[in-house]
PDB file of N, CA and C in Angstrom:
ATOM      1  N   UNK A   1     -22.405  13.234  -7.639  1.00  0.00           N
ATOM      2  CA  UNK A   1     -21.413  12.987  -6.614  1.00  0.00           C
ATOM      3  C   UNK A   1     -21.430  11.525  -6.194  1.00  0.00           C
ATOM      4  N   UNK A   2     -22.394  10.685  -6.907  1.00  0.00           N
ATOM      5  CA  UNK A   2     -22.488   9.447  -6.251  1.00  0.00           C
ATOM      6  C   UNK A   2     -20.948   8.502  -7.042  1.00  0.00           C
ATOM      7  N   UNK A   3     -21.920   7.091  -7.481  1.00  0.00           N
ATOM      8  CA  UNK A   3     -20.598   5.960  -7.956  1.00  0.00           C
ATOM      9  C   UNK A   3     -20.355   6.485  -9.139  1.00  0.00           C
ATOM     10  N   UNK A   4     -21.524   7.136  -9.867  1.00  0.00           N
ATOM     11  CA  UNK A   4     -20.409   7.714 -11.321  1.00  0.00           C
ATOM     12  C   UNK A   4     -19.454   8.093 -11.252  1.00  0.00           C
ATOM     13  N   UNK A   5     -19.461   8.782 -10.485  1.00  0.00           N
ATOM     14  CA  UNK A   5     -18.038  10.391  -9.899  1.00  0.00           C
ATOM     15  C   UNK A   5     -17.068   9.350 -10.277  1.00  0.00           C
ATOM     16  N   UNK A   6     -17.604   8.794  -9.293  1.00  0.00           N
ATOM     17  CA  UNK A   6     -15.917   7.557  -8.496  1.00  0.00           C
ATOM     18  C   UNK A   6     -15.209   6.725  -9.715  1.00  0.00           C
ATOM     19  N   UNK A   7     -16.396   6.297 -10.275  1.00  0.00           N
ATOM     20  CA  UNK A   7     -16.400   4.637 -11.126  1.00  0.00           C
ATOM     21  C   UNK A   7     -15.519   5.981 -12.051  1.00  0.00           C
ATOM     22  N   UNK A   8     -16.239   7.324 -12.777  1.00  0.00           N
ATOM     23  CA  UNK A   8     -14.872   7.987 -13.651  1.00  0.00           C
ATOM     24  C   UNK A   8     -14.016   8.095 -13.618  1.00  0.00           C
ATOM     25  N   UNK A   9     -13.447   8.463 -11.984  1.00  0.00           N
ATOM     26  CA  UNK A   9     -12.301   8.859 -11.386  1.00  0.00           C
ATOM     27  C   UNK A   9     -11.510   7.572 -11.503  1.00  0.00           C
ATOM     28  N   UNK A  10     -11.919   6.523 -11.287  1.00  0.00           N
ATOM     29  CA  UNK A  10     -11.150   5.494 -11.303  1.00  0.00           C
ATOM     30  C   UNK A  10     -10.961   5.033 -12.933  1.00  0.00           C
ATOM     31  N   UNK A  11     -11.799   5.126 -13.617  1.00  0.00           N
ATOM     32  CA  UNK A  11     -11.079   4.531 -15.526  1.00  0.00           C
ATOM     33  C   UNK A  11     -10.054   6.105 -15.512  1.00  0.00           C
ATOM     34  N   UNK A  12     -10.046   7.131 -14.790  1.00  0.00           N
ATOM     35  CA  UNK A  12      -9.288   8.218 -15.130  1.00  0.00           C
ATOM     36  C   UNK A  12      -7.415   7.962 -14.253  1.00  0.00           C
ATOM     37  N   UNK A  13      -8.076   7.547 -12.941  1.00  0.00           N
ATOM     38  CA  UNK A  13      -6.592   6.814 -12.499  1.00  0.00           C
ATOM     39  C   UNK A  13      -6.200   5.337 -13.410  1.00  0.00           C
ATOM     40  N   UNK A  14      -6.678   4.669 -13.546  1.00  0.00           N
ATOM     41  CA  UNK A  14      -6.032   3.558 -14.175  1.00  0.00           C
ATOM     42  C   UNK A  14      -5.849   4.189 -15.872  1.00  0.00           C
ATOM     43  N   UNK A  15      -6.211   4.916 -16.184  1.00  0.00           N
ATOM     44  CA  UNK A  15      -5.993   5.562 -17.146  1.00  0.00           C
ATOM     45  C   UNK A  15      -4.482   6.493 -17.462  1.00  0.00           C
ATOM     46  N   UNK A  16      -3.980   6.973 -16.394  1.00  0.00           N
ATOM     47  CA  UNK A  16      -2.849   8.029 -16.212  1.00  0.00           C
ATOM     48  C   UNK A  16      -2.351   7.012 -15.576  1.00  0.00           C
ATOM     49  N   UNK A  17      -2.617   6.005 -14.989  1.00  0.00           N
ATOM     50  CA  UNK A  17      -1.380   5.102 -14.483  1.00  0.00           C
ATOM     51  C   UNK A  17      -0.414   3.865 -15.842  1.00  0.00           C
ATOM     52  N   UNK A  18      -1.494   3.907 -16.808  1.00  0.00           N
ATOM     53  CA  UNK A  18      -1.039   2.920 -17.772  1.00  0.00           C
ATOM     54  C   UNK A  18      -0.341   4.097 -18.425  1.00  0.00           C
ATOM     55  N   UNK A  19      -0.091   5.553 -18.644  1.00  0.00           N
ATOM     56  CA  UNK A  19       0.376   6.528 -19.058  1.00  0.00           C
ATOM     57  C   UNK A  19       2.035   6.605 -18.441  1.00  0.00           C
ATOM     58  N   UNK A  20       1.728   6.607 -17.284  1.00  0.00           N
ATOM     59  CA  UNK A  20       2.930   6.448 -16.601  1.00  0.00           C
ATOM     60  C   UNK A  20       3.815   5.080 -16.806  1.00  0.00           C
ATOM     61  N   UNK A  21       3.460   4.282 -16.884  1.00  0.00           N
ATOM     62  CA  UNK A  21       4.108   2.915 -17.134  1.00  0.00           C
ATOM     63  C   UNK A  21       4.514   3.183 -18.154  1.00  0.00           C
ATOM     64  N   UNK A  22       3.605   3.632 -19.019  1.00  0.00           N
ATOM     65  CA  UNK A  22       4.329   3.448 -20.861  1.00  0.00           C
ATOM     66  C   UNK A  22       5.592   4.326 -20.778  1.00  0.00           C
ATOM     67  N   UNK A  23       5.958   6.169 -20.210  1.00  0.00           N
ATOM     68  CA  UNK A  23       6.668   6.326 -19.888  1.00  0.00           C
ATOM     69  C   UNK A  23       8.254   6.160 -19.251  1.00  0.00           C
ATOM     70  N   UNK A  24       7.845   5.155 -18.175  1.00  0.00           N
ATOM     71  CA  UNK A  24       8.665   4.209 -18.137  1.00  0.00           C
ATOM     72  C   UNK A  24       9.511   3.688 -18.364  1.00  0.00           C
ATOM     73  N   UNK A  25       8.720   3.180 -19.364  1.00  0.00           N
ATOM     74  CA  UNK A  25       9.209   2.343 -20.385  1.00  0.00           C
ATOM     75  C   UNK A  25       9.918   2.493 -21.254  1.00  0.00           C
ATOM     76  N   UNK A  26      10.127   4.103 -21.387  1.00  0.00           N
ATOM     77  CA  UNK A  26      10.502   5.282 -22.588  1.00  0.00           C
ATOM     78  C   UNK A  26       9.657   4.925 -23.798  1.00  0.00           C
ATOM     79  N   UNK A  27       8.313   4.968 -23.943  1.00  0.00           N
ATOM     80  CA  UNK A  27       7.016   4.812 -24.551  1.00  0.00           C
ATOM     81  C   UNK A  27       7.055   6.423 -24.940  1.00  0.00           C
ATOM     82  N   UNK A  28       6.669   6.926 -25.932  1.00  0.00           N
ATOM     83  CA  UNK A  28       6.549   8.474 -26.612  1.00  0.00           C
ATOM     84  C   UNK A  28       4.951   8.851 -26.453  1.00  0.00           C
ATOM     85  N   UNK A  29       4.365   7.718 -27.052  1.00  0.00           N
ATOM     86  CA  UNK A  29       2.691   8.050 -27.006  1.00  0.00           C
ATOM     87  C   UNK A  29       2.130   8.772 -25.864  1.00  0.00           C
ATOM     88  N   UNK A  30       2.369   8.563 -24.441  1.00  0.00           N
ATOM     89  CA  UNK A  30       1.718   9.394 -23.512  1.00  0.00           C
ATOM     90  C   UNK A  30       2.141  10.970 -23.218  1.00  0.00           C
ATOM     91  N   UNK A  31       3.436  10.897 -24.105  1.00  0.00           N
ATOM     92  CA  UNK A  31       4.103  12.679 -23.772  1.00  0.00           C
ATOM     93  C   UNK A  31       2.765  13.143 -24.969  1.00  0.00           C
ATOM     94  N   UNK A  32       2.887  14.833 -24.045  1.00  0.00           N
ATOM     95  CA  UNK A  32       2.475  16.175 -24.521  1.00  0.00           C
ATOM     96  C   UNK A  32       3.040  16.077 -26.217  1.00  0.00           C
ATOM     97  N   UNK A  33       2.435  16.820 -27.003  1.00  0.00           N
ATOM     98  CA  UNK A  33       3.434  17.537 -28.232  1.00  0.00           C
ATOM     99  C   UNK A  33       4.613  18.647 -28.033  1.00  0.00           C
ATOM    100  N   UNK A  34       4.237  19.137 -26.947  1.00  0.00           N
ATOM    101  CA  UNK A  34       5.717  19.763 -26.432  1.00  0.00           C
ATOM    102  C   UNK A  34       7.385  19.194 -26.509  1.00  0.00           C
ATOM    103  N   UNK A  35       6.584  18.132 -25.524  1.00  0.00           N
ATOM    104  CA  UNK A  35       7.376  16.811 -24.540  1.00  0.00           C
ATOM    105  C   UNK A  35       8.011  16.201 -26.058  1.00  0.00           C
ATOM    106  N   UNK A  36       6.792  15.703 -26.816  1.00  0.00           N
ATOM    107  CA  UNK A  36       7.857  15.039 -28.651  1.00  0.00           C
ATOM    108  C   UNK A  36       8.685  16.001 -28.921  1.00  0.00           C
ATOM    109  N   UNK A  37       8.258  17.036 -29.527  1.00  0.00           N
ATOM    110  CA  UNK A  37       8.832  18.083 -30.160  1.00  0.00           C
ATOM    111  C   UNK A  37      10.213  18.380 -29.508  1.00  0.00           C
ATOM    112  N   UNK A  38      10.579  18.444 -27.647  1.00  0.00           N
ATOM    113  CA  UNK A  38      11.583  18.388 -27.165  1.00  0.00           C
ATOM    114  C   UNK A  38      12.598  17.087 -27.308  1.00  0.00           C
ATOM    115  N   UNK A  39      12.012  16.195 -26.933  1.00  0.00           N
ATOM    116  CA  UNK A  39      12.381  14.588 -27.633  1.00  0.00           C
ATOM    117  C   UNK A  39      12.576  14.391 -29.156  1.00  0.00           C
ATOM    118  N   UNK A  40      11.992  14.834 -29.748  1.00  0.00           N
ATOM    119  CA  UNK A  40      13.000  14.639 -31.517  1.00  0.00           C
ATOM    120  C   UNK A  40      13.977  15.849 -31.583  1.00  0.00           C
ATOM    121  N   UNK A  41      14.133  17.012 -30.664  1.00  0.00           N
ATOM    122  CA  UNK A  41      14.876  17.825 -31.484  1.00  0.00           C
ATOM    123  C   UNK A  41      16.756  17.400 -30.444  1.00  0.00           C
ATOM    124  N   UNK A  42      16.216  16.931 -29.009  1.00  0.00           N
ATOM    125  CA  UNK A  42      17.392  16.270 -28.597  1.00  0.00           C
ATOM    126  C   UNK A  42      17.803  15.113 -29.315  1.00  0.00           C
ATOM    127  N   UNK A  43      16.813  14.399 -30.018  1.00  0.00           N
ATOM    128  CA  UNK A  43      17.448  13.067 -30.936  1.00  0.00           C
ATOM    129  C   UNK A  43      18.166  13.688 -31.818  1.00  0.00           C
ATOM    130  N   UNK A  44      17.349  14.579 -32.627  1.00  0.00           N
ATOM    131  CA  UNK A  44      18.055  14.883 -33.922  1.00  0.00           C
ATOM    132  C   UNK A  44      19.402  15.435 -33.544  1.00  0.00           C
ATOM    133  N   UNK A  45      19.800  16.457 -32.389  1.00  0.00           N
ATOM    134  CA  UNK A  45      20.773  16.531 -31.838  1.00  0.00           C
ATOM    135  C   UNK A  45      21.987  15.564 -31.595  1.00  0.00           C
ATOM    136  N   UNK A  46      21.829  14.514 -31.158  1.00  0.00           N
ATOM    137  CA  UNK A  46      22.294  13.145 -31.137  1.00  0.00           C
ATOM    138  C   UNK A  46      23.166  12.741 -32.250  1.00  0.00           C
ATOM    139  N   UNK A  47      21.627  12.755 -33.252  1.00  0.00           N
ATOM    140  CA  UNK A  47      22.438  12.260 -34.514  1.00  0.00           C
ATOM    141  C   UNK A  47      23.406  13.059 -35.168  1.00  0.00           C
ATOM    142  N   UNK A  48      23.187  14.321 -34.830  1.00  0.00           N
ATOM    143  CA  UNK A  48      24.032  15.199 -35.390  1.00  0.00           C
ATOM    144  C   UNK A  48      25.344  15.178 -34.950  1.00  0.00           C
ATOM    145  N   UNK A  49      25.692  14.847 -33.442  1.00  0.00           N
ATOM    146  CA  UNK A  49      26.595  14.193 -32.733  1.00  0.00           C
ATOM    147  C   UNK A  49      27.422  13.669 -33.147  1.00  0.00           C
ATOM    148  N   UNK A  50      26.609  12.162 -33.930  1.00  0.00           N
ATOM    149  CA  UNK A  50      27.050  11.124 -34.166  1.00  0.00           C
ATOM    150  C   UNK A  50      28.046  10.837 -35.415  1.00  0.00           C
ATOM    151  N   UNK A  51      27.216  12.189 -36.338  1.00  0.00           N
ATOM    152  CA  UNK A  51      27.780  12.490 -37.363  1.00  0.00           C
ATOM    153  C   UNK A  51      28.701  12.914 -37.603  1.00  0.00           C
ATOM    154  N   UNK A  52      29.030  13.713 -36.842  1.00  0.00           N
ATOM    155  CA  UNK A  52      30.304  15.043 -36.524  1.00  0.00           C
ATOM    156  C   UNK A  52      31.428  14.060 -35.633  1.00  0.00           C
ATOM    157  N   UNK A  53      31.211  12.531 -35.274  1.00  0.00           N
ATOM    158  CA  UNK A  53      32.183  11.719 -34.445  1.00  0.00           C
ATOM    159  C   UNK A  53      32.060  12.811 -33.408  1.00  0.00           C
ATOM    160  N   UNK A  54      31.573  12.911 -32.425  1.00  0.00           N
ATOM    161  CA  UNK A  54      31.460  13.857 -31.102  1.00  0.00           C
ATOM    162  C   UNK A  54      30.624  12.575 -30.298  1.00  0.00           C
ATOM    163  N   UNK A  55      30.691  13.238 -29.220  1.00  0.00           N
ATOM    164  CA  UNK A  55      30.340  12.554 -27.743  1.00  0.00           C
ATOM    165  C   UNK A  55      28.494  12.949 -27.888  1.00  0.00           C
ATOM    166  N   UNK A  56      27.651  11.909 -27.173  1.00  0.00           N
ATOM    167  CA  UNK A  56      25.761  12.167 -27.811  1.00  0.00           C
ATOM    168  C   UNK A  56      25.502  12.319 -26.095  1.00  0.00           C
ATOM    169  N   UNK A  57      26.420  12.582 -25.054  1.00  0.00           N
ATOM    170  CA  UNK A  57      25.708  12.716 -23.508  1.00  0.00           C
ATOM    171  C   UNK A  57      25.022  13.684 -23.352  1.00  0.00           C
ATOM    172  N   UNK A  58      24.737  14.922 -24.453  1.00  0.00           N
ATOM    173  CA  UNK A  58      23.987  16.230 -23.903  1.00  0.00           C
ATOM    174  C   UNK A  58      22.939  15.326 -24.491  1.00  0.00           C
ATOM    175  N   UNK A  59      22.959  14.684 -25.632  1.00  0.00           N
ATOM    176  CA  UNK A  59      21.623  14.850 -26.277  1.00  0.00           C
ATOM    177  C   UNK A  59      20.882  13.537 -25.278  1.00  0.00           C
ATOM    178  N   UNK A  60      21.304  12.519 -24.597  1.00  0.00           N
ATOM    179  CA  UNK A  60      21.151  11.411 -24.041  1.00  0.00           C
ATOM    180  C   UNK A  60      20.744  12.340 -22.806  1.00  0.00           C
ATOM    181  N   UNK A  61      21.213  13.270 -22.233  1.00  0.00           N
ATOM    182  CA  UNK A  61      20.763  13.576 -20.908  1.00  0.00           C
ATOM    183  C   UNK A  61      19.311  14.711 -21.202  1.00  0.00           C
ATOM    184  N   UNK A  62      19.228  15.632 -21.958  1.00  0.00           N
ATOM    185  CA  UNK A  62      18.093  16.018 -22.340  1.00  0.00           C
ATOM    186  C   UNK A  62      17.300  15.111 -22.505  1.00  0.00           C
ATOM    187  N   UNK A  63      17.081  13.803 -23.521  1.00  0.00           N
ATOM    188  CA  UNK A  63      16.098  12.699 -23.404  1.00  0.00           C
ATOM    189  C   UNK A  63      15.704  12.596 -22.254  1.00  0.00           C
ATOM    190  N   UNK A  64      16.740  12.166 -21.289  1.00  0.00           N
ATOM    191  CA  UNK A  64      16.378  11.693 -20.011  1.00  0.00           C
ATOM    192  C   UNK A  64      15.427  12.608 -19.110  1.00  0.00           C
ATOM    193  N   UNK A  65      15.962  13.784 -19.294  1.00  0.00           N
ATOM    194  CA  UNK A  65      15.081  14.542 -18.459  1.00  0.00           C
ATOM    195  C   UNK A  65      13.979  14.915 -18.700  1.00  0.00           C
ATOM    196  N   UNK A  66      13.722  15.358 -20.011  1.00  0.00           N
ATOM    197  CA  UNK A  66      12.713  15.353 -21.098  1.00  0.00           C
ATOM    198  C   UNK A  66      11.415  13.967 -20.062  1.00  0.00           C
ATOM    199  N   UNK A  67      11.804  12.713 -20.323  1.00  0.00           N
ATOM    200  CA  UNK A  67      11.541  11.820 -19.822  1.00  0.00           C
ATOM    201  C   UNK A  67      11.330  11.675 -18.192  1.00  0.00           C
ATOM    202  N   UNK A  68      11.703  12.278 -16.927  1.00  0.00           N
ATOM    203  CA  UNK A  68      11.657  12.079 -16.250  1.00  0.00           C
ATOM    204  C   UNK A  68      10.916  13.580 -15.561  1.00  0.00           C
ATOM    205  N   UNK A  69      10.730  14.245 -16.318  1.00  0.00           N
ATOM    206  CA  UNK A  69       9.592  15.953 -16.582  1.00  0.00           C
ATOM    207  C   UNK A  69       8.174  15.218 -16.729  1.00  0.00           C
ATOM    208  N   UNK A  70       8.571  14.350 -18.042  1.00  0.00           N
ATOM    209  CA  UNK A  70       6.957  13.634 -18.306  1.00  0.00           C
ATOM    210  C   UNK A  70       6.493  12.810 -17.390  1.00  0.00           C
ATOM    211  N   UNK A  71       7.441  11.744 -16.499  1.00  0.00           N
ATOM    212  CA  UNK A  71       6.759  11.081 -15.360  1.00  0.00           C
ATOM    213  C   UNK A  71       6.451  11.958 -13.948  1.00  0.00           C
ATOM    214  N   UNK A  72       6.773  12.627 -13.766  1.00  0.00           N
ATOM    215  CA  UNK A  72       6.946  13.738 -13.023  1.00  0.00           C
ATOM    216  C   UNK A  72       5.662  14.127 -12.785  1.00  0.00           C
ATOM    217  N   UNK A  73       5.363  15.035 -14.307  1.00  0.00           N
ATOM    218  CA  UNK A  73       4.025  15.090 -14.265  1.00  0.00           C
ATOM    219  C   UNK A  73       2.548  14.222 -14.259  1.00  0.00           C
ATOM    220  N   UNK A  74       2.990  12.953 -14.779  1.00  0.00           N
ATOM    221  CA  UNK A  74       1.927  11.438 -14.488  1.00  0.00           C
ATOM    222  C   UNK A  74       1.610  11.694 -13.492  1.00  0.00           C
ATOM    223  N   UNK A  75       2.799  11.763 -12.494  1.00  0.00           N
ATOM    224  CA  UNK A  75       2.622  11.004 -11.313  1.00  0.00           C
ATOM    225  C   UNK A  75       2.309  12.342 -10.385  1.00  0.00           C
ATOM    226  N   UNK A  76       2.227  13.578 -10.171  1.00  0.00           N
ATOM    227  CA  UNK A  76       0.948  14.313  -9.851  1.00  0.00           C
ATOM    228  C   UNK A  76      -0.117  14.558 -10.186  1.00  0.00           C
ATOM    229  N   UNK A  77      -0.596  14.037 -11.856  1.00  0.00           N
ATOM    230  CA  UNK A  77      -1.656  13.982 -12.155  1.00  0.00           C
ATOM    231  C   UNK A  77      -2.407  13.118 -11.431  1.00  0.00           C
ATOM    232  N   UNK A  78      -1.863  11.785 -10.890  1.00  0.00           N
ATOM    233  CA  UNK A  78      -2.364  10.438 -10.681  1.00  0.00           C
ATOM    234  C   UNK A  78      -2.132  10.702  -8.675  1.00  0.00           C
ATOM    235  N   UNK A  79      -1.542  11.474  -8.239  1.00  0.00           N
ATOM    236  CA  UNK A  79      -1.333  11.580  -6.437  1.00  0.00           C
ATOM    237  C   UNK A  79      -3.168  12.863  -6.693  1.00  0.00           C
ATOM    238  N   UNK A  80      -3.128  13.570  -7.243  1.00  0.00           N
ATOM    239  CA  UNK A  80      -4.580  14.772  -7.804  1.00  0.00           C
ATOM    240  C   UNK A  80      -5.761  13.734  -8.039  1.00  0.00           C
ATOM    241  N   UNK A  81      -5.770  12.420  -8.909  1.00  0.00           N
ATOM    242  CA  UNK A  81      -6.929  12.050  -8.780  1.00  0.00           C
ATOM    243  C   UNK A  81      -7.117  11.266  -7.942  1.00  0.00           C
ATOM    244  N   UNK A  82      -6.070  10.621  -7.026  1.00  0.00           N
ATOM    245  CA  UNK A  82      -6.510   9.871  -6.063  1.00  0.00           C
ATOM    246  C   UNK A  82      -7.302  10.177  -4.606  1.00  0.00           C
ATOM    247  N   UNK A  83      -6.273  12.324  -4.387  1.00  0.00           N
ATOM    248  CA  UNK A  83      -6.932  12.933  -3.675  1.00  0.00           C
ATOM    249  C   UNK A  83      -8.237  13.280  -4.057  1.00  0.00           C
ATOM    250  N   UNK A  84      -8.826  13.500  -5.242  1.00  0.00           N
ATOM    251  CA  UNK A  84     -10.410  13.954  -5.662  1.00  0.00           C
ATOM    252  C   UNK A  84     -11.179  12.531  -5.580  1.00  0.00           C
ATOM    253  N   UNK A  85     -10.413  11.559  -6.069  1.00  0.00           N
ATOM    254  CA  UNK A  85     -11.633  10.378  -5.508  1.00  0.00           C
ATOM    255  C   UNK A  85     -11.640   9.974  -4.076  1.00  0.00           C
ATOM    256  N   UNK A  86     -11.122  10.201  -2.927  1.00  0.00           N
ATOM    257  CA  UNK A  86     -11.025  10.126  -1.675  1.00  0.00           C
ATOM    258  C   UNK A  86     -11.906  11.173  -1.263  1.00  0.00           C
ATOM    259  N   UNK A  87     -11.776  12.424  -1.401  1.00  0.00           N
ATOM    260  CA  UNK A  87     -12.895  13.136  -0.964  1.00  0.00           C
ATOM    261  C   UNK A  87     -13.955  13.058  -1.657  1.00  0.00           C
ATOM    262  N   UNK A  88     -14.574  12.422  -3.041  1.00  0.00           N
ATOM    263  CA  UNK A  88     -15.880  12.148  -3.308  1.00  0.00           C
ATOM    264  C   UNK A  88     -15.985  10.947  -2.082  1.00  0.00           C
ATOM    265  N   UNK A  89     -15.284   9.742  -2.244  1.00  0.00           N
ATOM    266  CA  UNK A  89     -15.774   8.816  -1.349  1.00  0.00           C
ATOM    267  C   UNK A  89     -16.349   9.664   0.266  1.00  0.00           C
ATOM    268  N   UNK A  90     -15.175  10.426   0.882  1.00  0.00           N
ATOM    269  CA  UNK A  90     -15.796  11.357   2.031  1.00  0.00           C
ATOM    270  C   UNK A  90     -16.582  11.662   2.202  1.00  0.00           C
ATOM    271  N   UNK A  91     -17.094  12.714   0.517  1.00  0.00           N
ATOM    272  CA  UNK A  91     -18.253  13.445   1.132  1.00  0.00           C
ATOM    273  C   UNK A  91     -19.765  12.231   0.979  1.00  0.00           C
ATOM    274  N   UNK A  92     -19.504  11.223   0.270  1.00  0.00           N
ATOM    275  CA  UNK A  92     -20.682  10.593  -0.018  1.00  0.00           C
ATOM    276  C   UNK A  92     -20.853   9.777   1.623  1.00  0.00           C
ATOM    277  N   UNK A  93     -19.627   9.807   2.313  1.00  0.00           N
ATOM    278  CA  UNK A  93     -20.224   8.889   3.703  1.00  0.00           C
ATOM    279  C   UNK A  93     -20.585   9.609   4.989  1.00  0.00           C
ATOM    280  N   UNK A  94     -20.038  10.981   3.994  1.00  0.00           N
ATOM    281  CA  UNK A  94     -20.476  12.221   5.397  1.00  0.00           C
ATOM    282  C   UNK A  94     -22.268  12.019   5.298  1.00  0.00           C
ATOM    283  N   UNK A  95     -22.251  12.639   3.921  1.00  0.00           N
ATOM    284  CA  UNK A  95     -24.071  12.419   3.538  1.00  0.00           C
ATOM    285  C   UNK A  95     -24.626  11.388   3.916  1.00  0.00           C
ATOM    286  N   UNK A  96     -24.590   9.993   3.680  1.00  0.00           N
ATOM    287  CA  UNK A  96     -25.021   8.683   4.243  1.00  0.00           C
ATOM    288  C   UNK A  96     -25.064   8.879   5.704  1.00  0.00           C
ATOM    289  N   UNK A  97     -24.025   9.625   6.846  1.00  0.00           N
ATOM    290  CA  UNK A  97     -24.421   9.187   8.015  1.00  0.00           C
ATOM    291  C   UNK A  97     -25.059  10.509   8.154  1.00  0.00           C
ATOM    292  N   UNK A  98     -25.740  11.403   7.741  1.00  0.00           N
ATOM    293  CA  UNK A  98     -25.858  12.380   7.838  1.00  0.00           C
ATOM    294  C   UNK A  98     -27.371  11.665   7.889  1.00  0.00           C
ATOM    295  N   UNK A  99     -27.980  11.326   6.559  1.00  0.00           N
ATOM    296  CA  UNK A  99     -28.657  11.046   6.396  1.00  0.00           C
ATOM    297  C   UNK A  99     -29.421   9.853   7.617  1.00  0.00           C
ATOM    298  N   UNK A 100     -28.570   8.769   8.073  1.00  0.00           N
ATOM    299  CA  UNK A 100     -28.620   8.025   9.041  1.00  0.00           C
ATOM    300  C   UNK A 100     -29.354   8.833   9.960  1.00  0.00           C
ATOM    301  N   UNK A 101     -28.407   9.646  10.367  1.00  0.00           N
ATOM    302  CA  UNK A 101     -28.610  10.338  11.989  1.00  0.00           C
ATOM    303  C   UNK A 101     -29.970  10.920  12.154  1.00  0.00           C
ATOM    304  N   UNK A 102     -30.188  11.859  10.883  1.00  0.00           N
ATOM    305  CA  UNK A 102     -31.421  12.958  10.694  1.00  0.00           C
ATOM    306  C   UNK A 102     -32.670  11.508  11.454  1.00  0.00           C
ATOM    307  N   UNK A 103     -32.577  10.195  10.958  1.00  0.00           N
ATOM    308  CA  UNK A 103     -33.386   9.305  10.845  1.00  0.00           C
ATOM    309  C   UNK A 103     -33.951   9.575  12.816  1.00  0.00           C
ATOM    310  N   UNK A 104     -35.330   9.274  13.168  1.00  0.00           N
ATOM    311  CA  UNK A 104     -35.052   9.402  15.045  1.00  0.00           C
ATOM    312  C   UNK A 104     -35.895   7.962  15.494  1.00  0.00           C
ATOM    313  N   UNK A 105     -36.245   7.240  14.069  1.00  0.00           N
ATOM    314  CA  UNK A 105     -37.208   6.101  14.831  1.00  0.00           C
ATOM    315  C   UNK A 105     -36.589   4.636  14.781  1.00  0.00           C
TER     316      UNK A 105
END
């Protein structure tokens, strides 16, 4: 429960935060295999679109959402570890004054 906890928690937030950026960015690498698998089959959709001379806004708005599902989820992964490293920090200063107090000399 001490600085390991924390020092993890934190390469684990800056970790899901560079996840989220890449996202962003419309970066593929941080989606699920779900999340691809939904993302190439709206592309391939697209192209199929494109082919047929038709309009590509279904397949452009599935991307998008597809895309904004995946930041969605970053960004409660990353509000989850900020709450678990706040209460390690808590409980380690509850213990410290805990420890303080017990002290009587």
């Amino acid at each position: 429960m001490g600085n390991s906890e924390v020092r993890r928690l934190d390469r684990e937030i800056e970790r899901t935060a560079k996840k989220l950026e890449a996202v962003r960015r419309g970066e593929w690498w941080p989606l699920t295999s779900r999340e691809r698998l939904s993302m190439t089959r709206a592309m391939a959709g697209g192209a199929r679109s494109v082919h047929k001379d038709r309009s590509t806004t279904g397949a452009e708005n599935r991307m998008d959402s597809i895309g904004s599902a995946a930041e969605t989820r970053l960004n409660a992964e990353l509000v989850a570890l900020h709450g678990e490293r706040q209460r390690l920090i808590t409980e380690a200063a509850r213990a410290k004054a805990a420890k303080k107090a017990s002290r009587w000399f």
